[in-house]
PDB file of N, CA and C in Angstrom:
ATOM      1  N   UNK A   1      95.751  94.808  99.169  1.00  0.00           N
ATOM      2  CA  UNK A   1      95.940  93.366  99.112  1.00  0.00           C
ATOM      3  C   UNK A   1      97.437  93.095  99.012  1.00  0.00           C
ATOM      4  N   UNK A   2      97.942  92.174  99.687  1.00  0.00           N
ATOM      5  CA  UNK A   2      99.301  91.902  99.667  1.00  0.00           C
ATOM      6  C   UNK A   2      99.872  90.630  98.885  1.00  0.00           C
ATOM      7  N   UNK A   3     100.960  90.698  99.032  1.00  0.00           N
ATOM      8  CA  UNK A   3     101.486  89.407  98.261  1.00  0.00           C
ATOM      9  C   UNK A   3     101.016  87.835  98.497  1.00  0.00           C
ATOM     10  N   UNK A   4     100.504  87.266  97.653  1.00  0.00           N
ATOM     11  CA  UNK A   4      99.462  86.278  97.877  1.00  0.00           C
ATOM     12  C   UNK A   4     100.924  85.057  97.936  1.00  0.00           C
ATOM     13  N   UNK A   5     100.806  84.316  98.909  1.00  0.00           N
ATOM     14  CA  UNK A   5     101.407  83.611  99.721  1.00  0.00           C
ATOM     15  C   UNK A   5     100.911  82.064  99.590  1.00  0.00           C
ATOM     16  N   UNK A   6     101.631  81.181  99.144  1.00  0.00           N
ATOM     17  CA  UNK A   6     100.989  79.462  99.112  1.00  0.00           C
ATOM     18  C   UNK A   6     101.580  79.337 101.080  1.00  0.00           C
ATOM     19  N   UNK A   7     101.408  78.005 101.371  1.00  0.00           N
ATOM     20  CA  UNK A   7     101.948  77.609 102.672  1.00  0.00           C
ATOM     21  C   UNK A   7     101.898  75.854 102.071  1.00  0.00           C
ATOM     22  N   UNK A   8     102.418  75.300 102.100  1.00  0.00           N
ATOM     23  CA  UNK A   8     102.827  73.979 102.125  1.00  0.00           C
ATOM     24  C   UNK A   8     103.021  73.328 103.559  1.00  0.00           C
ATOM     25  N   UNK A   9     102.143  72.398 104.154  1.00  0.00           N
ATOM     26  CA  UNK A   9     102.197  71.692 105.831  1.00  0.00           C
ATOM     27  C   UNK A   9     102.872  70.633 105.544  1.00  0.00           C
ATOM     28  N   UNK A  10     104.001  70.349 105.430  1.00  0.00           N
ATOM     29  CA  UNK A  10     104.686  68.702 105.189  1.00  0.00           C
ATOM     30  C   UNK A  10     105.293  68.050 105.980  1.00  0.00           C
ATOM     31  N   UNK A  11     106.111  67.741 105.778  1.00  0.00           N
ATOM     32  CA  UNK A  11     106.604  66.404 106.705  1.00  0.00           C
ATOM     33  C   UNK A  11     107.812  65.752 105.928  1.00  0.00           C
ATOM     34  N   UNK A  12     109.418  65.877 106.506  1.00  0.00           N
ATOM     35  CA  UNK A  12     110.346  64.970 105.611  1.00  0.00           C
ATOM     36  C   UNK A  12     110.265  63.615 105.685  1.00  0.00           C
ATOM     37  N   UNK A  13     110.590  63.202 104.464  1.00  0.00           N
ATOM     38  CA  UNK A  13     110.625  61.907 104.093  1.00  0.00           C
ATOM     39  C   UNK A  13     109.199  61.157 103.611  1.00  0.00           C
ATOM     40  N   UNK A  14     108.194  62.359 102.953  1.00  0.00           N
ATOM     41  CA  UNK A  14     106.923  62.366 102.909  1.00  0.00           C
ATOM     42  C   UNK A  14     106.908  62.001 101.461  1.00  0.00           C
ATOM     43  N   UNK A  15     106.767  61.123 100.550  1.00  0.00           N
ATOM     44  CA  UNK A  15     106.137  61.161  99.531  1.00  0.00           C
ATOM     45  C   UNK A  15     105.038  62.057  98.043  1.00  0.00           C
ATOM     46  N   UNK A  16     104.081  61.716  99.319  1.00  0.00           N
ATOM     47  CA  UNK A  16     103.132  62.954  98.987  1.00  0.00           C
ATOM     48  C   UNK A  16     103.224  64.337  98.964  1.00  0.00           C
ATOM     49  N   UNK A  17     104.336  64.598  99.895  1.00  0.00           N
ATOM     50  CA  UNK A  17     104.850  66.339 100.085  1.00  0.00           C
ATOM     51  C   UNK A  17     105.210  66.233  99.460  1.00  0.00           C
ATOM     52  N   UNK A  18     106.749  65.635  98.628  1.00  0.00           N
ATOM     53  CA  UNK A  18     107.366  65.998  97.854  1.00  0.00           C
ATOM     54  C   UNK A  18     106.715  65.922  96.495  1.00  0.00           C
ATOM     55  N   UNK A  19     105.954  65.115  96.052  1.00  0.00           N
ATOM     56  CA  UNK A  19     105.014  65.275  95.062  1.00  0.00           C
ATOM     57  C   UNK A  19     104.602  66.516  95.050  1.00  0.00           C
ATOM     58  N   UNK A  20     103.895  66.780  96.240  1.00  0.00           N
ATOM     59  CA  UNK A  20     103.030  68.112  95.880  1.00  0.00           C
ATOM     60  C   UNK A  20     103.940  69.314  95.493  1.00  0.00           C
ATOM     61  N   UNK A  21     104.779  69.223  96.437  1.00  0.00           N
ATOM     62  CA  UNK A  21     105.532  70.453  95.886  1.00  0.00           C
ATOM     63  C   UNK A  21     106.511  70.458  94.514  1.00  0.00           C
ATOM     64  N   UNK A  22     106.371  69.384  93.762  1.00  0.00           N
ATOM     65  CA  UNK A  22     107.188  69.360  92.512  1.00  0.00           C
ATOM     66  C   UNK A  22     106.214  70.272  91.618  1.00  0.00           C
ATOM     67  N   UNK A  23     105.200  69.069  91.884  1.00  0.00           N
ATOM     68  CA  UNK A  23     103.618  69.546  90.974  1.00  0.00           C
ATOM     69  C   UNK A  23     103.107  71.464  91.134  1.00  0.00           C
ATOM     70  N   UNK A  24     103.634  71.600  92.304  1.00  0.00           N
ATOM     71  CA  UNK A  24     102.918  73.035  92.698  1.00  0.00           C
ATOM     72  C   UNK A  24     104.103  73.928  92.111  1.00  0.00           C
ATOM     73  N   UNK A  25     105.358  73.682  92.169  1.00  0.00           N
ATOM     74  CA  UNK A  25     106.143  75.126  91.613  1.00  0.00           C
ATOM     75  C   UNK A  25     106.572  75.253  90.463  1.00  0.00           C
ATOM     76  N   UNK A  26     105.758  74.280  89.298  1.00  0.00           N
ATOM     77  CA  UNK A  26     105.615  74.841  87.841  1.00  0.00           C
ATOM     78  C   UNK A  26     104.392  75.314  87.228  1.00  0.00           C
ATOM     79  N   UNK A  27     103.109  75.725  88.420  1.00  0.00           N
ATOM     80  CA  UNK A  27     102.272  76.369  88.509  1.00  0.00           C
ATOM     81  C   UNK A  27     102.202  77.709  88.835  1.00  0.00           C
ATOM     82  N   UNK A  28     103.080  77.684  89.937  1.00  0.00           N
ATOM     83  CA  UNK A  28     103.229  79.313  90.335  1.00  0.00           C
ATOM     84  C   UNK A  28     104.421  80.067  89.896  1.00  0.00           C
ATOM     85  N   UNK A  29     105.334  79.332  89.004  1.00  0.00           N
ATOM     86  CA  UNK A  29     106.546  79.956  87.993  1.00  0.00           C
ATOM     87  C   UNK A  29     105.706  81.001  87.066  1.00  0.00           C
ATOM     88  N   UNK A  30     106.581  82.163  87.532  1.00  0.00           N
ATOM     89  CA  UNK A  30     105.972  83.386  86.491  1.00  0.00           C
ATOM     90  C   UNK A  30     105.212  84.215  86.983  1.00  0.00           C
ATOM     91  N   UNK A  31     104.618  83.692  88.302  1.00  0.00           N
ATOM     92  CA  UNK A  31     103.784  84.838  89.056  1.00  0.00           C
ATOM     93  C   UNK A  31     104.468  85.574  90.647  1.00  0.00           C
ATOM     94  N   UNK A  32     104.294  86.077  90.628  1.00  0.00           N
ATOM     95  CA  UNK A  32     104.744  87.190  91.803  1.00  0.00           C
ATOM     96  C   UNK A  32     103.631  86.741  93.010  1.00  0.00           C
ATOM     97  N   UNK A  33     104.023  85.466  93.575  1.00  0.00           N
ATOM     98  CA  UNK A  33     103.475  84.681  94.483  1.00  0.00           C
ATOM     99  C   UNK A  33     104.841  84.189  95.277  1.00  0.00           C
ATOM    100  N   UNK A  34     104.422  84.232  96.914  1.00  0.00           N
ATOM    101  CA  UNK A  34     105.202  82.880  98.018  1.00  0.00           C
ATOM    102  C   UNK A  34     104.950  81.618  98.327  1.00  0.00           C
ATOM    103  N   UNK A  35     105.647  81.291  98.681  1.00  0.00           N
ATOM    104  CA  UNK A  35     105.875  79.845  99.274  1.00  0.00           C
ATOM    105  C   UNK A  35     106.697  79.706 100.210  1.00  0.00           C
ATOM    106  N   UNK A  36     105.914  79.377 100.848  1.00  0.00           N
ATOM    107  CA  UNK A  36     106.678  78.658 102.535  1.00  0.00           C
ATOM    108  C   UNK A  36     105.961  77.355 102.509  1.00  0.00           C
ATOM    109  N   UNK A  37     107.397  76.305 103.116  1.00  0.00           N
ATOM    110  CA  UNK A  37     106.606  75.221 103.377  1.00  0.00           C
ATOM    111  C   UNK A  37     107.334  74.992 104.776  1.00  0.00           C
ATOM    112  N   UNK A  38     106.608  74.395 105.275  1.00  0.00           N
ATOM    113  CA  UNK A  38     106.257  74.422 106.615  1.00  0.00           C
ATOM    114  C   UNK A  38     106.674  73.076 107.538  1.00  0.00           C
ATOM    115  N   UNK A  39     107.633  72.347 107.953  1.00  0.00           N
ATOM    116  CA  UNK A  39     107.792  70.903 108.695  1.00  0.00           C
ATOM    117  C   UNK A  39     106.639  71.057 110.049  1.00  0.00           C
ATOM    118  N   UNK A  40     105.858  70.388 109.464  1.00  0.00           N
ATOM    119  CA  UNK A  40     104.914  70.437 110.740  1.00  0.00           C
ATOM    120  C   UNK A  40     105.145  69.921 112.332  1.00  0.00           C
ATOM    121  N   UNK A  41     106.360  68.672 111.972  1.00  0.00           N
ATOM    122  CA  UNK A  41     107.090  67.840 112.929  1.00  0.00           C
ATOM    123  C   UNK A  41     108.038  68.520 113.917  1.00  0.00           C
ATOM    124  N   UNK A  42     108.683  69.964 113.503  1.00  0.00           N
ATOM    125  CA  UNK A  42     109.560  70.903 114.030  1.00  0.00           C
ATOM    126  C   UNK A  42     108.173  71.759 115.540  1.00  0.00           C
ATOM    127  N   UNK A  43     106.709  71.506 115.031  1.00  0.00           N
ATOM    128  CA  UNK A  43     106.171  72.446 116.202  1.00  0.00           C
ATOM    129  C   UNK A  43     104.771  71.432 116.660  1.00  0.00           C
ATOM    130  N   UNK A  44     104.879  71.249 118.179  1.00  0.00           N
ATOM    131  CA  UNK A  44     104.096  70.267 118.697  1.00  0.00           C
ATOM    132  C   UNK A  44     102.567  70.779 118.071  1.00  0.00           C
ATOM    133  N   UNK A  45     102.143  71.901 117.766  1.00  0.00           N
ATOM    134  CA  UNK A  45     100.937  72.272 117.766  1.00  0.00           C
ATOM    135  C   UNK A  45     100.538  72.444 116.080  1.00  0.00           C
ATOM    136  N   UNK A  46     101.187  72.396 115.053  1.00  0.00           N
ATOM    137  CA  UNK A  46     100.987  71.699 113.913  1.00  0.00           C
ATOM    138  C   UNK A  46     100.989  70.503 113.526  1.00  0.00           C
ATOM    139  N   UNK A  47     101.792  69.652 114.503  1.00  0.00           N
ATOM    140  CA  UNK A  47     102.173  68.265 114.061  1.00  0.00           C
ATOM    141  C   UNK A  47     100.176  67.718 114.859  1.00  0.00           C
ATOM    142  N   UNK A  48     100.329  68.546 115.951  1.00  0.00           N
ATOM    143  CA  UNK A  48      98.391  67.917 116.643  1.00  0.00           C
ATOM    144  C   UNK A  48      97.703  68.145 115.632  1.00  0.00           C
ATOM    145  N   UNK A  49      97.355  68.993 114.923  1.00  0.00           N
ATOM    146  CA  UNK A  49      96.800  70.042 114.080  1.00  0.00           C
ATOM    147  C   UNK A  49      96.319  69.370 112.399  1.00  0.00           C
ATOM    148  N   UNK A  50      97.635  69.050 111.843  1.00  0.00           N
ATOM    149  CA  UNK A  50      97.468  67.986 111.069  1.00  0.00           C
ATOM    150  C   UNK A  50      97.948  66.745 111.103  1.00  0.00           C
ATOM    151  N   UNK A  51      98.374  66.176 111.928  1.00  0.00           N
ATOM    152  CA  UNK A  51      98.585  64.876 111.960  1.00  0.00           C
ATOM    153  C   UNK A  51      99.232  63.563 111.025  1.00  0.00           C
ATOM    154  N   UNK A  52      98.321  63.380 110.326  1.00  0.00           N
ATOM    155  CA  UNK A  52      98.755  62.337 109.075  1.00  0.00           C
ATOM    156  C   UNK A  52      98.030  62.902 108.081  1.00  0.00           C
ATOM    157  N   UNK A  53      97.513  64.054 108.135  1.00  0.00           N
ATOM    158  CA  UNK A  53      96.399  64.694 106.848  1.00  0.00           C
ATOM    159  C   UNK A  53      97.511  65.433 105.804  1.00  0.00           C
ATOM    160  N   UNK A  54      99.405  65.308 105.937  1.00  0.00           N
ATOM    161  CA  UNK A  54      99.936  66.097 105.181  1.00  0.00           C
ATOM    162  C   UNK A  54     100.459  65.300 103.627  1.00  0.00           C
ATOM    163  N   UNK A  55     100.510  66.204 102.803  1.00  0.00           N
ATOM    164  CA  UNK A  55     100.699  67.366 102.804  1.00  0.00           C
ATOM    165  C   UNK A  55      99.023  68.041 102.588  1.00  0.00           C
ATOM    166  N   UNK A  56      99.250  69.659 103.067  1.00  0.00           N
ATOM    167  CA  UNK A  56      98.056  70.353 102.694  1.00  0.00           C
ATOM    168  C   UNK A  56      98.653  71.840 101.946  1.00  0.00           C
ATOM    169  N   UNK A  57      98.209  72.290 101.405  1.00  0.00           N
ATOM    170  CA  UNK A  57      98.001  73.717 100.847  1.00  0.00           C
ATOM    171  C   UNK A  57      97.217  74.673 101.136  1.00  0.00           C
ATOM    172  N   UNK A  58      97.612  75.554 101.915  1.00  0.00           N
ATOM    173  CA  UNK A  58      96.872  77.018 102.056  1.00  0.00           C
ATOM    174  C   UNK A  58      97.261  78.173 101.534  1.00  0.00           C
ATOM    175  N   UNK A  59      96.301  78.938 100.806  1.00  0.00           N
ATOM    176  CA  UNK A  59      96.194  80.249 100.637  1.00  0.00           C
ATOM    177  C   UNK A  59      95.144  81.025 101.574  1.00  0.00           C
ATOM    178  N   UNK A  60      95.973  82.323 101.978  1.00  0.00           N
ATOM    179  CA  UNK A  60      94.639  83.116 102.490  1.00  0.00           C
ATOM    180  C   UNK A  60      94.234  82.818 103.224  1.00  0.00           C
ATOM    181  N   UNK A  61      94.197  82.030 104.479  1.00  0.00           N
ATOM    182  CA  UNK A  61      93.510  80.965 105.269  1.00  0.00           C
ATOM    183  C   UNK A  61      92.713  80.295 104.658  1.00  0.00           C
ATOM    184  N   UNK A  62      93.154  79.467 103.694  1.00  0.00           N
ATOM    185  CA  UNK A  62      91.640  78.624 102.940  1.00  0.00           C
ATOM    186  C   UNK A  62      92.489  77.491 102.600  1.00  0.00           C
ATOM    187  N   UNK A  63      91.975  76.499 103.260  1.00  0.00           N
ATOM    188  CA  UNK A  63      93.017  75.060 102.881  1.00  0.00           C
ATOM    189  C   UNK A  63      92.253  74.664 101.605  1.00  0.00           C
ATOM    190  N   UNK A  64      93.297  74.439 100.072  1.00  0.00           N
ATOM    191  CA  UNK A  64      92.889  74.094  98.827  1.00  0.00           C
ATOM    192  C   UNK A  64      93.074  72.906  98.894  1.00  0.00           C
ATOM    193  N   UNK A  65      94.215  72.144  98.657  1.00  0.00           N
ATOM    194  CA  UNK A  65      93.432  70.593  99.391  1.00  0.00           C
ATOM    195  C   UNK A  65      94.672  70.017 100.003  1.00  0.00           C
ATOM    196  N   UNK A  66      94.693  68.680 100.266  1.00  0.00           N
ATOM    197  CA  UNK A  66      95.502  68.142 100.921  1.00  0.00           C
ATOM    198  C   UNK A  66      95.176  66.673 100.606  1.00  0.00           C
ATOM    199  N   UNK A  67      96.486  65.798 100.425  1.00  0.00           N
ATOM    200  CA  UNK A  67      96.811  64.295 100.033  1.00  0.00           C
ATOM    201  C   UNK A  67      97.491  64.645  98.738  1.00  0.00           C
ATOM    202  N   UNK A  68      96.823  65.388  97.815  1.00  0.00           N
ATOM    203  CA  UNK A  68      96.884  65.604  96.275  1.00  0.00           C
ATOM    204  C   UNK A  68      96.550  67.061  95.997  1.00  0.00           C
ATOM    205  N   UNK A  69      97.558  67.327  95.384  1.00  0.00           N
ATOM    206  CA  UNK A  69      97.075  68.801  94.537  1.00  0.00           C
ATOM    207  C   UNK A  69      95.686  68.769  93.481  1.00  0.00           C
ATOM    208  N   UNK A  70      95.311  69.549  93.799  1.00  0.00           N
ATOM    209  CA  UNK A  70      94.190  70.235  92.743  1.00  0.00           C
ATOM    210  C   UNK A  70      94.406  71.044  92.148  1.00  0.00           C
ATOM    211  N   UNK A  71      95.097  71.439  91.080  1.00  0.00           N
ATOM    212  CA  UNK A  71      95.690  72.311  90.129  1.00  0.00           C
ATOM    213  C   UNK A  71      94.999  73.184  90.062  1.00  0.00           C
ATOM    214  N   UNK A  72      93.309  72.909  89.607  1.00  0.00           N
ATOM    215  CA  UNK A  72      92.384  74.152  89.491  1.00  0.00           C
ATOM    216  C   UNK A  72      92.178  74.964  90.365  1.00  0.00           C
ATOM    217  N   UNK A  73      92.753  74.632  91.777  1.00  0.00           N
ATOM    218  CA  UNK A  73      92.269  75.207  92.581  1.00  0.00           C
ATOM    219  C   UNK A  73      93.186  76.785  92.944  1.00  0.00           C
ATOM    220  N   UNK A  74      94.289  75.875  92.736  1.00  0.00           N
ATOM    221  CA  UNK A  74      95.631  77.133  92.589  1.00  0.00           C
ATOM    222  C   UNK A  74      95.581  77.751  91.399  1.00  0.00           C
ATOM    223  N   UNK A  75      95.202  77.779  90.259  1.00  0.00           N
ATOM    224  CA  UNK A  75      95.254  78.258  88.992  1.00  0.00           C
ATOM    225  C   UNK A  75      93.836  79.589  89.111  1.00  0.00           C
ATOM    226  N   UNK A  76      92.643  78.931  89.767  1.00  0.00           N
ATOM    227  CA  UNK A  76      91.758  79.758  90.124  1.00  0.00           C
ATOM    228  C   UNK A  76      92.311  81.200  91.067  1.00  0.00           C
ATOM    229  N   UNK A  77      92.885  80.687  91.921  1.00  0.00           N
ATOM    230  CA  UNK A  77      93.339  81.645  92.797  1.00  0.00           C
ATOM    231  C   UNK A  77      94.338  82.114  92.139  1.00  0.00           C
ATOM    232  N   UNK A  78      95.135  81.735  91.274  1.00  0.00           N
ATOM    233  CA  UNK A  78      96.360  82.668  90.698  1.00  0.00           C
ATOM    234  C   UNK A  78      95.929  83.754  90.111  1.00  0.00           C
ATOM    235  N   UNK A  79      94.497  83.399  89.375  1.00  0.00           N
ATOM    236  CA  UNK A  79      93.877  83.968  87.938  1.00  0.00           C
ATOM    237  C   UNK A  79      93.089  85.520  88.953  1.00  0.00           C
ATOM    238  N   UNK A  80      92.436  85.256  89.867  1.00  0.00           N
ATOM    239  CA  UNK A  80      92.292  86.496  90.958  1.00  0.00           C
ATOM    240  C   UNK A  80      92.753  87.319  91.537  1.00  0.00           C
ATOM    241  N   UNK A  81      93.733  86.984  91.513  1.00  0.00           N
ATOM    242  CA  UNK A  81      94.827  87.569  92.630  1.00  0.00           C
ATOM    243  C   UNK A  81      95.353  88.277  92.268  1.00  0.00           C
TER     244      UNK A  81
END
């Protein structure tokens, strides 16, 4: 198993991204986890892909949610991993 990896899909000048990602990297402080976040607007086939659904969060290929963080959801997956 390899280094368990967040992905952040956003968008500048996004609100909600920047929320999410305030909220998300005093969750994963302390663990031996990545983060990439991702301008979806930089590649025609993410920006089709998600559209106006950003920001979203993936681990693992498993989108945890998107509009709003779900804390439990990343805390679950931290606690596994």
């Amino acid at each position: 198993m390899g280094k368990l990896t967040f992905t952040l899909y956003s968008r500048r000048q996004c609100h909600l991204c920047d929320q999410m990602l305030a909220e998300l990297r005093p969750l994963l402080s302390g663990h031996d986890v990545g983060l990439e976040v991702v301008d979806v607007d930089t590649d025609d086939g993410l920006r089709n892909r998600f559209g106006h659904k950003v920001p979203v969060l993936v681990a693992e290929d498993e989108e945890l949610c998107h509009f709003r963080l779900i804390p439990e959801r990343v805390r679950r997956l931290l606690e596994y991993h």
